[in-house]
C-alpha atoms as a PDB file:
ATOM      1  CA  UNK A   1      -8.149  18.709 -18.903  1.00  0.00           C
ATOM      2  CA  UNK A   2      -4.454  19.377 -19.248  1.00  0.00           C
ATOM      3  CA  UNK A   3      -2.525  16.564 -20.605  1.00  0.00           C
ATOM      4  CA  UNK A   4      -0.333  16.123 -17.545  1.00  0.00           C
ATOM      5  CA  UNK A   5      -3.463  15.811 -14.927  1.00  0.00           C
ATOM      6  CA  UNK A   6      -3.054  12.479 -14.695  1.00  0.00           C
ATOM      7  CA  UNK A   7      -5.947  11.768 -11.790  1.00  0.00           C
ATOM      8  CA  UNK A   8      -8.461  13.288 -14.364  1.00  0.00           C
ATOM      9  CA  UNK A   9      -6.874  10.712 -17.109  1.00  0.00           C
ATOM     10  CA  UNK A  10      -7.899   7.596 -14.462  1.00  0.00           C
ATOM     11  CA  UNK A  11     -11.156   8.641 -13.883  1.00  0.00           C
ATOM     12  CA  UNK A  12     -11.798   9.002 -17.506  1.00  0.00           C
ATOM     13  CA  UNK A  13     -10.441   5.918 -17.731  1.00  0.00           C
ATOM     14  CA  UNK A  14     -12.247   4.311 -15.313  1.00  0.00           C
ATOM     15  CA  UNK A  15     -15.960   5.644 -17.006  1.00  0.00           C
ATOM     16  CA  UNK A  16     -15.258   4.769 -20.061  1.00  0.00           C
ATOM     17  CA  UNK A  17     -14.719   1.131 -19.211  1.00  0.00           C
ATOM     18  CA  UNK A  18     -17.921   1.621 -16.872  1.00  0.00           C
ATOM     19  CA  UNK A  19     -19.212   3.032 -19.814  1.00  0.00           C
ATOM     20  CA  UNK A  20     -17.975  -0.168 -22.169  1.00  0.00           C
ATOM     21  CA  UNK A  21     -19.734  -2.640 -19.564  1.00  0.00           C
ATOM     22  CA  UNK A  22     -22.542  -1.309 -19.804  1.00  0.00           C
ATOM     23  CA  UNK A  23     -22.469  -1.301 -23.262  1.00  0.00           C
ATOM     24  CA  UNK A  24     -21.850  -4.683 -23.343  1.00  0.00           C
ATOM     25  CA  UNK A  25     -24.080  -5.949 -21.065  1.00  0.00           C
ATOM     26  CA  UNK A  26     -27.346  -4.098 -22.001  1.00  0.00           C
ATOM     27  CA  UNK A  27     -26.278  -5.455 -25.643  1.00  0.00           C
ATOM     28  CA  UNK A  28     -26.081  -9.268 -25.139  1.00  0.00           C
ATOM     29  CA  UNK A  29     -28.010  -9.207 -22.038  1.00  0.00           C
ATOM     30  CA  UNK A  30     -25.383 -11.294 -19.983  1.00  0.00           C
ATOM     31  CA  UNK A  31     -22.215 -11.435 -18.129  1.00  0.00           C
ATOM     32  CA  UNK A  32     -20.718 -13.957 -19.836  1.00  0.00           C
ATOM     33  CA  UNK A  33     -18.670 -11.566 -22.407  1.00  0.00           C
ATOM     34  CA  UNK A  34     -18.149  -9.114 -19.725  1.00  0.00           C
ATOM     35  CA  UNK A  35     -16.618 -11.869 -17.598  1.00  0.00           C
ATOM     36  CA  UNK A  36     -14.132 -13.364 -20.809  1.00  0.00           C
ATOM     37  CA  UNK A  37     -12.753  -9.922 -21.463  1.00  0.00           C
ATOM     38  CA  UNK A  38     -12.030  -8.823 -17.639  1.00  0.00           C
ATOM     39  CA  UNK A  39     -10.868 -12.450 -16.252  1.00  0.00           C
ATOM     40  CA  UNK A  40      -7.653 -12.002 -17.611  1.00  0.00           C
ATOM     41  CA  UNK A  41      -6.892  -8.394 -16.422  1.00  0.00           C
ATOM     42  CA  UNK A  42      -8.496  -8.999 -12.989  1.00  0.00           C
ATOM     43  CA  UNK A  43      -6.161 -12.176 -12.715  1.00  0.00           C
ATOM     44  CA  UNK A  44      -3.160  -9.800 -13.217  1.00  0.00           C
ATOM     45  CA  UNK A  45      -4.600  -7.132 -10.423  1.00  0.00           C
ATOM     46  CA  UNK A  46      -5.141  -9.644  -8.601  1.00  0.00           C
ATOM     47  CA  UNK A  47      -1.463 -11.175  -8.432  1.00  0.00           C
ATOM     48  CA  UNK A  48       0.203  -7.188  -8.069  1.00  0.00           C
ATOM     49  CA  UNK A  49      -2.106  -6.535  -5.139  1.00  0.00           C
ATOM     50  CA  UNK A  50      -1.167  -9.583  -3.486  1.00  0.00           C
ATOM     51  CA  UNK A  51       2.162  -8.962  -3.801  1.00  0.00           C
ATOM     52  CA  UNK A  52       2.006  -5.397  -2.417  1.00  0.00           C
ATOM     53  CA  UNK A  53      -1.216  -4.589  -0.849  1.00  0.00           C
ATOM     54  CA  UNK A  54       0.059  -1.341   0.649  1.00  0.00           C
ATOM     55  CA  UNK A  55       0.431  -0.413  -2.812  1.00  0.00           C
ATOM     56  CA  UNK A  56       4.189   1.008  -1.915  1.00  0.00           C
ATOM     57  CA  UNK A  57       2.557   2.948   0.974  1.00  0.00           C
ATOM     58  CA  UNK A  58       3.230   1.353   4.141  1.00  0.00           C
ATOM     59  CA  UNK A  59       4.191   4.067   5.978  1.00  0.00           C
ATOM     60  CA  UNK A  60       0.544   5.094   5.675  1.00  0.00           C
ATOM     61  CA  UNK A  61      -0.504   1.502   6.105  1.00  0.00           C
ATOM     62  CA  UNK A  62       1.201   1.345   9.284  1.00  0.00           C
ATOM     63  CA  UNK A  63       0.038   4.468  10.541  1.00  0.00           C
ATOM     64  CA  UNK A  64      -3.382   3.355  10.125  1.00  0.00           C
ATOM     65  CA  UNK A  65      -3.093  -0.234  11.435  1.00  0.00           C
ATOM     66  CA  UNK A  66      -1.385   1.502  15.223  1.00  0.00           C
ATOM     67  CA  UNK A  67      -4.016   3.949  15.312  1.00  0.00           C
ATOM     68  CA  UNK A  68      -6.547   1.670  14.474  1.00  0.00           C
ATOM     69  CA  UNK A  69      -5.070  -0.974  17.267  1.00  0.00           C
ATOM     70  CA  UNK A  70      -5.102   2.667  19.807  1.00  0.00           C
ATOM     71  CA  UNK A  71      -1.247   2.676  19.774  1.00  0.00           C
ATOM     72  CA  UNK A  72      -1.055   6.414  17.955  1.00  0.00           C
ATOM     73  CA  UNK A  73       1.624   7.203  15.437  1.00  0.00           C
ATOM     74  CA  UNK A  74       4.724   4.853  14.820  1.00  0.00           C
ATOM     75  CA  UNK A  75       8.182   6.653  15.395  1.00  0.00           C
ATOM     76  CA  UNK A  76      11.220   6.891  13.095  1.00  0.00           C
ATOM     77  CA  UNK A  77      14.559   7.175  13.852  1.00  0.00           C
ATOM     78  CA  UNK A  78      17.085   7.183  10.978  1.00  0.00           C
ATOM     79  CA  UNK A  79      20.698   7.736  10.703  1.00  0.00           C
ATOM     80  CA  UNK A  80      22.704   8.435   7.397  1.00  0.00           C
ATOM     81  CA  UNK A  81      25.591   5.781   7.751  1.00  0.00           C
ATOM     82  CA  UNK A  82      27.410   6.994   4.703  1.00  0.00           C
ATOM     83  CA  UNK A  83      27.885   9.842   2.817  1.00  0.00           C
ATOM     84  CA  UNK A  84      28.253   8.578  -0.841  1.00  0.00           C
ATOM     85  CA  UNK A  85      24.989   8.941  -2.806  1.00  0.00           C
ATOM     86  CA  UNK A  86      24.164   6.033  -4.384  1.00  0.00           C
ATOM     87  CA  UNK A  87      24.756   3.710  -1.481  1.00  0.00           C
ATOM     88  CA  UNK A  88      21.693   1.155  -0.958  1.00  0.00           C
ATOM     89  CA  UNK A  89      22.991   0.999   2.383  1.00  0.00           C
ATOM     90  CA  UNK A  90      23.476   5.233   2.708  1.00  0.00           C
ATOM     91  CA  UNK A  91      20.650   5.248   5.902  1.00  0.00           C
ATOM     92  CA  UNK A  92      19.387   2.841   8.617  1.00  0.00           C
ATOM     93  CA  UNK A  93      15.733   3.663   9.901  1.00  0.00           C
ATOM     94  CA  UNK A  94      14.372   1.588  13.273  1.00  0.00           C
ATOM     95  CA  UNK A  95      10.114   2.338  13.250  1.00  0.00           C
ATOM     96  CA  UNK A  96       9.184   2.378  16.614  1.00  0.00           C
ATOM     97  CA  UNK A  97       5.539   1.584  17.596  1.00  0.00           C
ATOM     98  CA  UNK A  98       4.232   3.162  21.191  1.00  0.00           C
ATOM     99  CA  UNK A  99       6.778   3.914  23.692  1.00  0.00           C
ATOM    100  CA  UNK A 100       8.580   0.232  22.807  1.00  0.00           C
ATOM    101  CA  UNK A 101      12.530   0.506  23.998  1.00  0.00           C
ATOM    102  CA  UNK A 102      13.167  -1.767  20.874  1.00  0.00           C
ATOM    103  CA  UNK A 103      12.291  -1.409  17.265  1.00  0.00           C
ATOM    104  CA  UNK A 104       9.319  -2.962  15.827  1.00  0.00           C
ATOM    105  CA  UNK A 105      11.351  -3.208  12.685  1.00  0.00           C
ATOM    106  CA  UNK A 106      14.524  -1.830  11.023  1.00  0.00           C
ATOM    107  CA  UNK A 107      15.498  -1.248   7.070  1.00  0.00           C
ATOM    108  CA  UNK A 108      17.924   0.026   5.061  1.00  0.00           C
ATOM    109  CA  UNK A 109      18.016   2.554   2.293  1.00  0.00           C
ATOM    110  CA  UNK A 110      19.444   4.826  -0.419  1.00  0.00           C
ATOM    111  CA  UNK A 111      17.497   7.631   0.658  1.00  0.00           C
ATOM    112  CA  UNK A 112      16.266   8.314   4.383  1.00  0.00           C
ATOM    113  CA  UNK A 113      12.642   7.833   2.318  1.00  0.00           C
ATOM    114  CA  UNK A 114      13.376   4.402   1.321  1.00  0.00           C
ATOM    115  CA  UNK A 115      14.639   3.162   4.767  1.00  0.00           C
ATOM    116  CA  UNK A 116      11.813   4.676   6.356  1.00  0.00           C
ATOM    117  CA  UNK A 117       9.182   3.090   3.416  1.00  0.00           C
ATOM    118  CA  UNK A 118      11.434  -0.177   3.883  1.00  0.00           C
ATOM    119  CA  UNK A 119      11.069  -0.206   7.704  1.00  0.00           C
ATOM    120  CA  UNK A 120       7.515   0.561   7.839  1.00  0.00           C
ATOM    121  CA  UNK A 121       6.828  -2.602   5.218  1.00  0.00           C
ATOM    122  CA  UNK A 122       8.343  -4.579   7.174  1.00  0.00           C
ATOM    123  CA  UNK A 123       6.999  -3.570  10.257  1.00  0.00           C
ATOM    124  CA  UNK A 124       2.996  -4.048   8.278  1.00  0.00           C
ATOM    125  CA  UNK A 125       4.594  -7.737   7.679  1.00  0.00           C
ATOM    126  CA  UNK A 126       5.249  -8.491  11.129  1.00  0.00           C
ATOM    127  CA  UNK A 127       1.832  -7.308  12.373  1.00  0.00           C
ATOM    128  CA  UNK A 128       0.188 -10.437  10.060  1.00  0.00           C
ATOM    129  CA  UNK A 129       2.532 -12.636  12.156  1.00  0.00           C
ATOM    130  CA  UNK A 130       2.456 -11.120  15.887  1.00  0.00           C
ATOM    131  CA  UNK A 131       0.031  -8.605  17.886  1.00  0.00           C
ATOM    132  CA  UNK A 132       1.916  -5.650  19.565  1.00  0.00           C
ATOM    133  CA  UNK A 133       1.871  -6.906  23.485  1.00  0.00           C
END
């Protein structure tokens, strides 16, 4: 494995703690340990899901919630407003969501990337609060 392949370095990861419960487990025969040494890390998980459960992907996120609702792929439309890099405010993205005339939600960025990541996420949030009509 070469030292940069970091997918092979989380699945190593991920067998050796397999490997660790186990370990434990089959040694004192209960949960209980396995339980007071994960609780902690699971709590933390737990709160950094819930406070981005797209994981910083909700342009894939909403591309899978409209095709899932039969509405195909969302539409982007981004402008660069200024020309100084640096600007947080540099582009403006609208995401539009099946043949709507107005935007299902609109962001703003340093990088056409980050308005378009921006305006997706906020798009994924408004789907939790209305259905597409």
């Amino acid at each position: 494995m070469a030292s940069g392949d970091l997918p092979a370095r989380a699945t190593l990861r991920a067998e050796h703690c397999e490997a660790l419960i186990g370990a434990i487990y089959r040694v004192s025969g209960k949960v209980t340990p396995i339980q007071t040494w994960l609780t902690p890390y699971w709590r933390e998980t737990s709160r950094d899901v819930l406070a981005d459960p797209h994981r910083g992907n909700s342009k894939s996120a909403l591309q899978e919630w409209t095709q899932s609702q039969g509405l195909g792929l969302p539409t982007y439309v981004c402008q660069q407003i200024s020309q100084r890099h640096g600007d947080p405010r540099r582009f403006h993205c609208r995401v539009f969501i099946q043949n709507q005339n107005s935007p299902r939600a609109e962001a703003w960025g340093g990088s056409r990337r980050q308005a378009e990541k921006r305006a997706a996420k906020a798009a994924m949030q408004q789907t939790t609060l209305v259905s597409i009509k």
